[in-house]
N, C-alpha and C. Protein backbone atom coordinates (compact mmCIF):
# COMPACT_ATOMS: atom_id res chain seq x y z
N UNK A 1 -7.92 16.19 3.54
CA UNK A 1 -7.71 14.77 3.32
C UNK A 1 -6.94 14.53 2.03
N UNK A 2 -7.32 15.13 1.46
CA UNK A 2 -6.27 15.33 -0.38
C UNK A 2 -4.93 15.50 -0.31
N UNK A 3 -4.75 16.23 0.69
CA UNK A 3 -2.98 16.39 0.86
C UNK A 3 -2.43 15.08 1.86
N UNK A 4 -3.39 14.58 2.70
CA UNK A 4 -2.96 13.23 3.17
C UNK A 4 -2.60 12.32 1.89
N UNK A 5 -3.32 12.22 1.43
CA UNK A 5 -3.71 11.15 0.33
C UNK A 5 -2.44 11.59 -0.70
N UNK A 6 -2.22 12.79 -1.40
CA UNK A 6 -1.26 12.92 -1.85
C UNK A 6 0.63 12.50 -1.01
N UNK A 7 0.51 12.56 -0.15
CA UNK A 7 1.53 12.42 0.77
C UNK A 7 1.75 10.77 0.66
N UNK A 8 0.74 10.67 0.74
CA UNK A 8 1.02 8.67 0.29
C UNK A 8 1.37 8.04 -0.66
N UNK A 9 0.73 9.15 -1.64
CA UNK A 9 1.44 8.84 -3.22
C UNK A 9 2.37 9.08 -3.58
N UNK A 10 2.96 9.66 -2.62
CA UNK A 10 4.29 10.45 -2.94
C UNK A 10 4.82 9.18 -2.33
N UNK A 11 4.69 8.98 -0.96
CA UNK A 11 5.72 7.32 -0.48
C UNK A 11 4.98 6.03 -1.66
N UNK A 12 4.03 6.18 -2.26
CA UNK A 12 4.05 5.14 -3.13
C UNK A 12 5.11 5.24 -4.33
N UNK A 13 5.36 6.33 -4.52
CA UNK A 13 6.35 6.70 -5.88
C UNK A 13 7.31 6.34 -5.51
N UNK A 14 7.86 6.73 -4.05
CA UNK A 14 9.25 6.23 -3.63
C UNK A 14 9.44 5.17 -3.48
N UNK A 15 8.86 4.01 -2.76
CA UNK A 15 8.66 2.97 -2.66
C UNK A 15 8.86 2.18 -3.93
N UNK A 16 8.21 2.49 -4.96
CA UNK A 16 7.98 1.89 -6.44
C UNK A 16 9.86 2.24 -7.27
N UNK A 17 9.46 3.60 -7.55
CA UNK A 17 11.07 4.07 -7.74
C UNK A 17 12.37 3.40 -7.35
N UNK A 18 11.69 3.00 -6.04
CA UNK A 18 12.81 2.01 -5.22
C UNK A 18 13.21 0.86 -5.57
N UNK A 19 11.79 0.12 -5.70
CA UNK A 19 11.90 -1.44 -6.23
C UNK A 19 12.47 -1.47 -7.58
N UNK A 20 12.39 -0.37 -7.87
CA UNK A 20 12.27 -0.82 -9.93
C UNK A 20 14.08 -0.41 -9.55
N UNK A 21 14.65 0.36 -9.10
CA UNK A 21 16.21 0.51 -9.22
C UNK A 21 16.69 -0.67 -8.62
N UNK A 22 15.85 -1.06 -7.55
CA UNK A 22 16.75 -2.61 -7.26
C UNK A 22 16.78 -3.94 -7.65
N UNK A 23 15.39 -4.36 -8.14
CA UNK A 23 15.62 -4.88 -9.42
C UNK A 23 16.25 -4.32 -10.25
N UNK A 24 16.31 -3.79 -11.39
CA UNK A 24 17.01 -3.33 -12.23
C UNK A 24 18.96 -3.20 -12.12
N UNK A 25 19.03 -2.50 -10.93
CA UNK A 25 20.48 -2.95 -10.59
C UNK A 25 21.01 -4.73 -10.05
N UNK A 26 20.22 -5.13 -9.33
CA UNK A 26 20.51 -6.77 -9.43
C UNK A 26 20.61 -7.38 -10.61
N UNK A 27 19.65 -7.24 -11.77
CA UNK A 27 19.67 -8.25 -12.63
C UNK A 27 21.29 -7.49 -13.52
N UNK A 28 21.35 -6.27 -13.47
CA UNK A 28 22.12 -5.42 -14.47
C UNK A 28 23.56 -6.52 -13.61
N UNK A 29 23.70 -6.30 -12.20
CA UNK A 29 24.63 -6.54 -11.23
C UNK A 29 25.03 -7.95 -11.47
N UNK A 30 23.87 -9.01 -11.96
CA UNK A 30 24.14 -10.54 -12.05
C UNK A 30 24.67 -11.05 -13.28
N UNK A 31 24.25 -10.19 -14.44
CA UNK A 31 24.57 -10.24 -15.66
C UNK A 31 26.29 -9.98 -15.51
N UNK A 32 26.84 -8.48 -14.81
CA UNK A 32 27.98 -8.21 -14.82
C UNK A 32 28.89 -9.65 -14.07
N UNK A 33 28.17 -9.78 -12.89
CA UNK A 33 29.01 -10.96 -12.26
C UNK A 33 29.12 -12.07 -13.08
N UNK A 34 27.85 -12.84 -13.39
CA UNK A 34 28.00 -14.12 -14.79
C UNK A 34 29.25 -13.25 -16.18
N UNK A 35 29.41 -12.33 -16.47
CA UNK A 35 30.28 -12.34 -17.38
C UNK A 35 31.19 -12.03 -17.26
N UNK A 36 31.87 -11.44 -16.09
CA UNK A 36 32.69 -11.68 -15.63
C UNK A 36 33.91 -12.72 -14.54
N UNK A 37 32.21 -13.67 -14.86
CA UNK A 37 33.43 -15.05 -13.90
C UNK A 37 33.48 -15.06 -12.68
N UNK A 38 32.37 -13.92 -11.66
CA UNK A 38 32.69 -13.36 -10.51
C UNK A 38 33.42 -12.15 -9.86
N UNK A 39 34.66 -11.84 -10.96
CA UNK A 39 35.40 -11.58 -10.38
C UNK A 39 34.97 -9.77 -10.28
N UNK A 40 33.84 -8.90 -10.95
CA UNK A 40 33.84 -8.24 -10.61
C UNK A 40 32.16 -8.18 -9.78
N UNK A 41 31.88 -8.19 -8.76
CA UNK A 41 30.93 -8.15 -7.73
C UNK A 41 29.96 -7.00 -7.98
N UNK A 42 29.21 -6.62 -8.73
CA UNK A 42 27.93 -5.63 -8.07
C UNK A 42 26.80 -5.95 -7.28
N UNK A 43 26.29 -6.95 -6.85
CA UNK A 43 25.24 -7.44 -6.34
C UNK A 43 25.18 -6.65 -4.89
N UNK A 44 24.16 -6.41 -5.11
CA UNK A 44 23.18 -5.17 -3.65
C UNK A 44 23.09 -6.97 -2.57
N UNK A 45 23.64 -6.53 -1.69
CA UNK A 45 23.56 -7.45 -0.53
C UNK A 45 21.95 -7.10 -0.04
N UNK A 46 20.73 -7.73 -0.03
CA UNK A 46 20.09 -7.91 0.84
C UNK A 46 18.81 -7.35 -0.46
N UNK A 47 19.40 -7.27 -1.58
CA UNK A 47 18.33 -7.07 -2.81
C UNK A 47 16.65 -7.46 -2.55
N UNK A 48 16.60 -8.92 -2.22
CA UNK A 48 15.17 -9.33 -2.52
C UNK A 48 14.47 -9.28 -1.14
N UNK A 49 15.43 -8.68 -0.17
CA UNK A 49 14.68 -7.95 1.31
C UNK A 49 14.09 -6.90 0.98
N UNK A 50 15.00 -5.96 0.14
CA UNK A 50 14.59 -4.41 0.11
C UNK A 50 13.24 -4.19 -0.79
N UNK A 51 13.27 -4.88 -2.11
CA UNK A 51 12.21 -5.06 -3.38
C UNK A 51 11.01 -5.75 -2.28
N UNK A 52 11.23 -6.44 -1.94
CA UNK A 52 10.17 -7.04 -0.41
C UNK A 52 9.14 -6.02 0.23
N UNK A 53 10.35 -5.69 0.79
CA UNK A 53 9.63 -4.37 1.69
C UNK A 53 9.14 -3.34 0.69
N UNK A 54 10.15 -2.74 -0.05
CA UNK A 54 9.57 -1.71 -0.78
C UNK A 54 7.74 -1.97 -1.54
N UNK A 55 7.79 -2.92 -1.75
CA UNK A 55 6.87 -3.57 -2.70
C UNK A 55 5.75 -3.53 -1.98
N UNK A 56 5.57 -4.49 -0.19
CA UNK A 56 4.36 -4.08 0.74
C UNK A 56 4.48 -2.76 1.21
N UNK A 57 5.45 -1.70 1.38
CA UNK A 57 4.72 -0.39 1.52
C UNK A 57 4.17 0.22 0.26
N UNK A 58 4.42 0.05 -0.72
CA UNK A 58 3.70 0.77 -1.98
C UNK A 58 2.55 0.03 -1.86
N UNK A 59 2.06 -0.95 -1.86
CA UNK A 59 0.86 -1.38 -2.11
C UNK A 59 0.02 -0.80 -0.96
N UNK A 60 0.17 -0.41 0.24
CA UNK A 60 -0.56 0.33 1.31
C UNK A 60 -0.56 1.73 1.42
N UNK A 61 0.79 2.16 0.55
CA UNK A 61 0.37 3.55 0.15
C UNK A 61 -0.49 3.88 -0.40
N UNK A 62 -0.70 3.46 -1.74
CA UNK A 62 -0.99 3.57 -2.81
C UNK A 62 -2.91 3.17 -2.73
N UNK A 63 -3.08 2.49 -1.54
CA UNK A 63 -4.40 1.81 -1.16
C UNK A 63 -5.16 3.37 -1.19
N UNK A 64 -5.17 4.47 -0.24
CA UNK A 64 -5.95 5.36 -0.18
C UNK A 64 -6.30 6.21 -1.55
N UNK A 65 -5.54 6.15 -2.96
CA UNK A 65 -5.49 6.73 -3.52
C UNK A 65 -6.42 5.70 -4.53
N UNK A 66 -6.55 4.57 -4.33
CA UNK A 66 -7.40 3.56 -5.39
C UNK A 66 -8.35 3.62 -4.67
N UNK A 67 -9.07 4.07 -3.08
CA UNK A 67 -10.48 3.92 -2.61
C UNK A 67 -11.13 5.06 -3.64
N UNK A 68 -9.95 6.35 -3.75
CA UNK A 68 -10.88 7.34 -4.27
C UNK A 68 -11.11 7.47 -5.81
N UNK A 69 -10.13 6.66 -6.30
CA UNK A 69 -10.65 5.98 -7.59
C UNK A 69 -11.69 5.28 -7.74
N UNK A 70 -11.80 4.45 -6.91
CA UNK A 70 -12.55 3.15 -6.87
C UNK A 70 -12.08 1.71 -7.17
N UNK A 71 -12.69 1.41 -6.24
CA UNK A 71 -12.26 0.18 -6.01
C UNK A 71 -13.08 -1.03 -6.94
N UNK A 72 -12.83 -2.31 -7.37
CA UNK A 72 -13.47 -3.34 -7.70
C UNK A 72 -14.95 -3.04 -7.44
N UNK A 73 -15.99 -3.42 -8.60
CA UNK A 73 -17.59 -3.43 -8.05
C UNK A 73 -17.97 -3.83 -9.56
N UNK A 74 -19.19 -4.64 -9.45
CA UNK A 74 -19.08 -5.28 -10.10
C UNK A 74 -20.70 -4.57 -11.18
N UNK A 75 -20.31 -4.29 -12.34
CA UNK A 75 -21.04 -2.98 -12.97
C UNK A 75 -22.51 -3.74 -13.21
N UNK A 76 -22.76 -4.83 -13.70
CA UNK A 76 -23.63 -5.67 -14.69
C UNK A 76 -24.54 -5.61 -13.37
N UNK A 77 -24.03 -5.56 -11.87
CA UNK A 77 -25.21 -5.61 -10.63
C UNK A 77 -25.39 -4.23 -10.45
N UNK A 78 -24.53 -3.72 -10.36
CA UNK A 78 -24.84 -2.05 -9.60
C UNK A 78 -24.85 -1.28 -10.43
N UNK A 79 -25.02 -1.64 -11.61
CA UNK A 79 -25.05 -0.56 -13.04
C UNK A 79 -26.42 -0.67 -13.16
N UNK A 80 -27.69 -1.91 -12.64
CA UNK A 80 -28.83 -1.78 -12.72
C UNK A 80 -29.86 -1.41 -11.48
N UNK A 81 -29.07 -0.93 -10.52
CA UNK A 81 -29.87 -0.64 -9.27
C UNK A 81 -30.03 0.87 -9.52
N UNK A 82 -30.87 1.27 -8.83
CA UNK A 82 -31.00 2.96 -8.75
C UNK A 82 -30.10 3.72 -8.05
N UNK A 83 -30.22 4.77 -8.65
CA UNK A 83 -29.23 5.89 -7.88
C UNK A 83 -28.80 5.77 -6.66
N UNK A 84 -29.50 5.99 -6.36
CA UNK A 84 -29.76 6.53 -4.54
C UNK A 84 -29.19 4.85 -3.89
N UNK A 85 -29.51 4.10 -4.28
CA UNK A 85 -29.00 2.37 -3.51
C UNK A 85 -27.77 2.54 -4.11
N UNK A 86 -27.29 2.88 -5.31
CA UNK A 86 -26.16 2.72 -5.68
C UNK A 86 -24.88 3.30 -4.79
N UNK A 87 -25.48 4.55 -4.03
CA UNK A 87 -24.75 5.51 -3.73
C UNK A 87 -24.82 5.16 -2.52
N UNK A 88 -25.99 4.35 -1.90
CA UNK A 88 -25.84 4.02 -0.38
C UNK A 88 -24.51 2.73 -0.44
N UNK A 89 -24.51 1.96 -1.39
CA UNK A 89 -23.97 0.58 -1.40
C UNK A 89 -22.42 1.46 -1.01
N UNK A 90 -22.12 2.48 -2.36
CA UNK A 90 -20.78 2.87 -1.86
C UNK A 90 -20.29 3.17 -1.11
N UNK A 91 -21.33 3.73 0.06
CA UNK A 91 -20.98 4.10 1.40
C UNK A 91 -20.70 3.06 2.25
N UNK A 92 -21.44 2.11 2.31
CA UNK A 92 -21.20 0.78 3.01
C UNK A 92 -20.32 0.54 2.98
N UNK A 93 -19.75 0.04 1.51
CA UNK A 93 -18.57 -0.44 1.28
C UNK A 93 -17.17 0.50 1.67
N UNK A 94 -17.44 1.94 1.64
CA UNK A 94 -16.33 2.51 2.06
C UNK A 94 -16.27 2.75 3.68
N UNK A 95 -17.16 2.23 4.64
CA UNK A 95 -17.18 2.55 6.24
C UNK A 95 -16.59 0.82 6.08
N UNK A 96 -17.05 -0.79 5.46
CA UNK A 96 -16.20 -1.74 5.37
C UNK A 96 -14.83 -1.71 5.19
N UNK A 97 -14.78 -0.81 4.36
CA UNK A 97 -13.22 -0.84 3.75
C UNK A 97 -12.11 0.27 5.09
N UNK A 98 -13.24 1.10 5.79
CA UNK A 98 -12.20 1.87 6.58
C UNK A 98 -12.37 0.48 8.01
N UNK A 99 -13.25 -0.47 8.44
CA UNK A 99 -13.44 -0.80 9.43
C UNK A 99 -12.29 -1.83 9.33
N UNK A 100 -12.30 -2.38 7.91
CA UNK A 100 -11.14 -3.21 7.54
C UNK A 100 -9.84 -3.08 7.57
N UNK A 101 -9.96 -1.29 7.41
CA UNK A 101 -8.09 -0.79 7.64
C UNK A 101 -7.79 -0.73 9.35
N UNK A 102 -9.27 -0.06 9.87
CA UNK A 102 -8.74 -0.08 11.44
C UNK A 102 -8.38 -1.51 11.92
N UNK A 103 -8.57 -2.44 11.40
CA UNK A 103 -8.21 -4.15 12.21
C UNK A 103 -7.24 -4.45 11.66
N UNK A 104 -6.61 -4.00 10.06
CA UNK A 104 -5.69 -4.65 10.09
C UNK A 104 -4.08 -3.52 10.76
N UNK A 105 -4.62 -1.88 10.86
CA UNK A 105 -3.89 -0.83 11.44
C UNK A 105 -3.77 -0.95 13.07
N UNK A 106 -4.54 -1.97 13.68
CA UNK A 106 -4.57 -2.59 15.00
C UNK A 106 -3.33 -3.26 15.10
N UNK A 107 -4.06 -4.72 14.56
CA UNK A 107 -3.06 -5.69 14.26
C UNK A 107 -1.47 -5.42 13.99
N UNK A 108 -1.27 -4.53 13.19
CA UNK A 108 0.18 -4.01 12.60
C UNK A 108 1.01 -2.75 13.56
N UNK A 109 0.05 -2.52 14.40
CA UNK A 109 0.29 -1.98 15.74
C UNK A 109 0.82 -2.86 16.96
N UNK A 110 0.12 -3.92 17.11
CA UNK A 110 0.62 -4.57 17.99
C UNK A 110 2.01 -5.06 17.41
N UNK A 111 2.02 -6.02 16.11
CA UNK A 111 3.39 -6.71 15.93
C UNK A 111 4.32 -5.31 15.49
N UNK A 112 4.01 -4.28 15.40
CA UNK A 112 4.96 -3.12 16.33
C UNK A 112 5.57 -2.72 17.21
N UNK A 113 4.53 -3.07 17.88
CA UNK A 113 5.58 -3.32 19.40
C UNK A 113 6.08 -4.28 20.10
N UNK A 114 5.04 -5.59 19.38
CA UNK A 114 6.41 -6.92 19.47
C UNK A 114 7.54 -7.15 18.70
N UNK A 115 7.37 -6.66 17.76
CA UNK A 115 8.72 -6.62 16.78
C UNK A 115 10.29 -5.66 17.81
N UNK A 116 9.69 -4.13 18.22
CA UNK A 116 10.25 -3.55 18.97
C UNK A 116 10.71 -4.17 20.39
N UNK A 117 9.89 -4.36 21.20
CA UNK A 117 10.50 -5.30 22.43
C UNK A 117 11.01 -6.41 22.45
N UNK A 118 11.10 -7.34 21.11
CA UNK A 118 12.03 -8.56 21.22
C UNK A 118 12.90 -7.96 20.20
N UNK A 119 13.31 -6.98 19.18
CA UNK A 119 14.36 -6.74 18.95
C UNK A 119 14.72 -7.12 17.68
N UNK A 120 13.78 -7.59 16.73
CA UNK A 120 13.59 -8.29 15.89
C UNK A 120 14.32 -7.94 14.77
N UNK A 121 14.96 -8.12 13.87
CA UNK A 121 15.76 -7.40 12.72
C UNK A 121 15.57 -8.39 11.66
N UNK A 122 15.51 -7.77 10.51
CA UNK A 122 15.67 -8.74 8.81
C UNK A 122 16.71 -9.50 9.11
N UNK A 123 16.79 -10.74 7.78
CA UNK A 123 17.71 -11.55 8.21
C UNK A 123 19.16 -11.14 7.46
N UNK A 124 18.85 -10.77 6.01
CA UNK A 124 20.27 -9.94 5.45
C UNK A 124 20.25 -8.70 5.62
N UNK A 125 20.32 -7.86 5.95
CA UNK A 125 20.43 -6.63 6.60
C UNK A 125 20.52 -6.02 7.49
N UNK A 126 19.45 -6.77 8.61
CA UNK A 126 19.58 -6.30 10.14
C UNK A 126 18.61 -4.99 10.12
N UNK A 127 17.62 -4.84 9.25
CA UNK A 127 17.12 -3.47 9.54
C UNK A 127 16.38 -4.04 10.51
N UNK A 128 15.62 -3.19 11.44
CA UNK A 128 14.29 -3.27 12.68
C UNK A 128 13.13 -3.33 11.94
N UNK A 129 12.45 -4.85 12.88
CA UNK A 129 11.31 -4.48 11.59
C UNK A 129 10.45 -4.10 12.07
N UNK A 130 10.47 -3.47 13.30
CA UNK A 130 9.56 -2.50 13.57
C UNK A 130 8.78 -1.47 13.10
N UNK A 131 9.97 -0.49 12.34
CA UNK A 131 10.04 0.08 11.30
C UNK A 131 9.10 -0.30 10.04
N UNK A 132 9.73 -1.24 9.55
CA UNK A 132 8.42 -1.26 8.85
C UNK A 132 6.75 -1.79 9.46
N UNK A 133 6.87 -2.44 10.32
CA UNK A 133 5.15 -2.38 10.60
C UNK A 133 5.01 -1.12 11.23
N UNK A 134 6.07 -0.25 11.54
CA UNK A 134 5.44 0.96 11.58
C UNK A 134 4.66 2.12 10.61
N UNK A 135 5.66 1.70 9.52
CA UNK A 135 4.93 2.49 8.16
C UNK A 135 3.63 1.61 7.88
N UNK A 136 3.45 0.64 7.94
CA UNK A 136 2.20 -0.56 7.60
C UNK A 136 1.19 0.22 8.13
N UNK A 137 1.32 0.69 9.94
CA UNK A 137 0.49 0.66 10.55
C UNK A 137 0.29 2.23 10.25
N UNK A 138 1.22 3.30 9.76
CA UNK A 138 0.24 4.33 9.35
C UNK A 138 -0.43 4.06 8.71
N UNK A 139 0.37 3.43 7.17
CA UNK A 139 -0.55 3.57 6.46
C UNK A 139 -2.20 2.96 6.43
N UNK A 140 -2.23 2.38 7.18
CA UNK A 140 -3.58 1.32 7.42
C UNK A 140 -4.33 2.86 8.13
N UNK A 141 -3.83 3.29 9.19
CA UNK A 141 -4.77 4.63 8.97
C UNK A 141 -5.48 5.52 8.11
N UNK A 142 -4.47 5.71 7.33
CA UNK A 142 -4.78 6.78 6.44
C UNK A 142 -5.91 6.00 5.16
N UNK A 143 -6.02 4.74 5.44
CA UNK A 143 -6.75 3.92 4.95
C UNK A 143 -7.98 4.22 5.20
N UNK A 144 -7.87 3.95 6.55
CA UNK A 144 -8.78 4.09 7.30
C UNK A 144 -9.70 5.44 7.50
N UNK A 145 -9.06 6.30 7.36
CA UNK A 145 -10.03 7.46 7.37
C UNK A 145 -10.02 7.69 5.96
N UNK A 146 -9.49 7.48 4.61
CA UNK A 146 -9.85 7.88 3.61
C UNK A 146 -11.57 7.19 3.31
N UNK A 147 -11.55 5.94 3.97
CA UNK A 147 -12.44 5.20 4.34
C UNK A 147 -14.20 6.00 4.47
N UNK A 148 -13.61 6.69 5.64
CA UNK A 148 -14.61 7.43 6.67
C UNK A 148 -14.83 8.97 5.55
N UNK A 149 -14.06 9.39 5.19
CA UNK A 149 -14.08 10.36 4.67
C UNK A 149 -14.83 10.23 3.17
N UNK A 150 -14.50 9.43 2.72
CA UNK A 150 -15.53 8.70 1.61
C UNK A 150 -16.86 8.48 1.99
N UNK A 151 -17.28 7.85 2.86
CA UNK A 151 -17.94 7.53 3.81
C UNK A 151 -19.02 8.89 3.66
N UNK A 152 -18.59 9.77 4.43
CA UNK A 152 -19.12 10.89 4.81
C UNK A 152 -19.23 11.78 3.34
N UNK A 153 -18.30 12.35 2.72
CA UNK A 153 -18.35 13.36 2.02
C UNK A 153 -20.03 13.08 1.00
N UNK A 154 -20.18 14.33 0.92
CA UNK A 154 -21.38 14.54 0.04
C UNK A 154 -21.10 14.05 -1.53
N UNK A 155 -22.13 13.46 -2.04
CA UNK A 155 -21.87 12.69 -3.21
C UNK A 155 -22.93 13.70 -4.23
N UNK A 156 -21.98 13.88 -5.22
CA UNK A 156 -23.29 14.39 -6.19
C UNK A 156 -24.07 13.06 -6.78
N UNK A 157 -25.09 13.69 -7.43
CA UNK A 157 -26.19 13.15 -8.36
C UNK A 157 -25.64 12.39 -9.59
N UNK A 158 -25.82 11.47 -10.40
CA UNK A 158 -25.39 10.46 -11.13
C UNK A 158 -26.30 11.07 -12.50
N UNK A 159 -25.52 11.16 -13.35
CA UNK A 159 -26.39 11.62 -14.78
C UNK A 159 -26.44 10.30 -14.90
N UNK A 160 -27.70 9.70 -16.05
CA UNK A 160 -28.23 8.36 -16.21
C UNK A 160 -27.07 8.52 -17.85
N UNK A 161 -27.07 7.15 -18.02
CA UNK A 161 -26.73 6.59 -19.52
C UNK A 161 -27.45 7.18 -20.41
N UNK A 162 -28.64 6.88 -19.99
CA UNK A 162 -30.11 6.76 -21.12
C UNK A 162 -30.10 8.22 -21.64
């Protein structure tokens, strides 16, 4: 599951890498055009499509690798419950969090294949956006079982504060 999970981080890097060069070349690109009067053009045709997209696949990459960090919880409640509840709560929450990726890895499945059978394309670019709810809808898997796999794996014992 670690090399899944790494594999995502790796499309989160790209993804990220991505956005930050296209921002970065637009604003560099708008500056050149404003001081030049127009007349010399760098502007990336379809810029705030690509930073778009790039931006919702990193954040779903990048999802399996923050379950095993951890996610939001709120310490001042579950910093005073006992071990053993503490460790059940996390399980809960991580079979929620995978039941949550399978509905929305459903969902992003279907407008997959409606995107695909009506033919659907971005509006400056023309890419398929199939394509991307296709990457959506892996990644909502890999969500999803990082989920289960959390879920399941054996948890050690919690040394106390005190």
């Amino acid at each position: 599951m670690e090399r899944l999970i790494n594999i995502f981080d790796k499309i989160a890097y790209t993804a990220l890498i991505g956005m930050l060069f296209i921002v970065v070349s637009s604003v560099i690109g708008r500056v050149i055009f404003d001081v030049t009067g127009g007349v010399v053009n760098l502007l990336i045709p379809g810029a705030i499509e690509l930073a778009s997209y790039a931006l919702v696949i990193m954040v779903f990459a990048s999802l399996p690798r923050a379950a095993i960090s951890g996610l939001v919880s709120v310490d001042l409640v579950i910093g005073s419950l006992p071990a053993t509840v503490r460790r059940t709560l996390e399980r809960i929450w991580d079979l929620l969090l995978a039941a949550f990726a399978c509905v929305v890895g459903w969902l992003f499945s279907h407008q997959t294949l409606t995107m695909f059978a009506r033919g659907d394309k971005s509006q400056d670019l023309g890419i398929p956006l199939y394509t991307i709810y296709a990457v959506l809808t892996v990644c909502s898997i890999c969500i999803a079982l990082t989920g289960i796999w959390l879920a399941l794996r054996p948890r050690r014992p919690e040394v106390s504060d005190s």
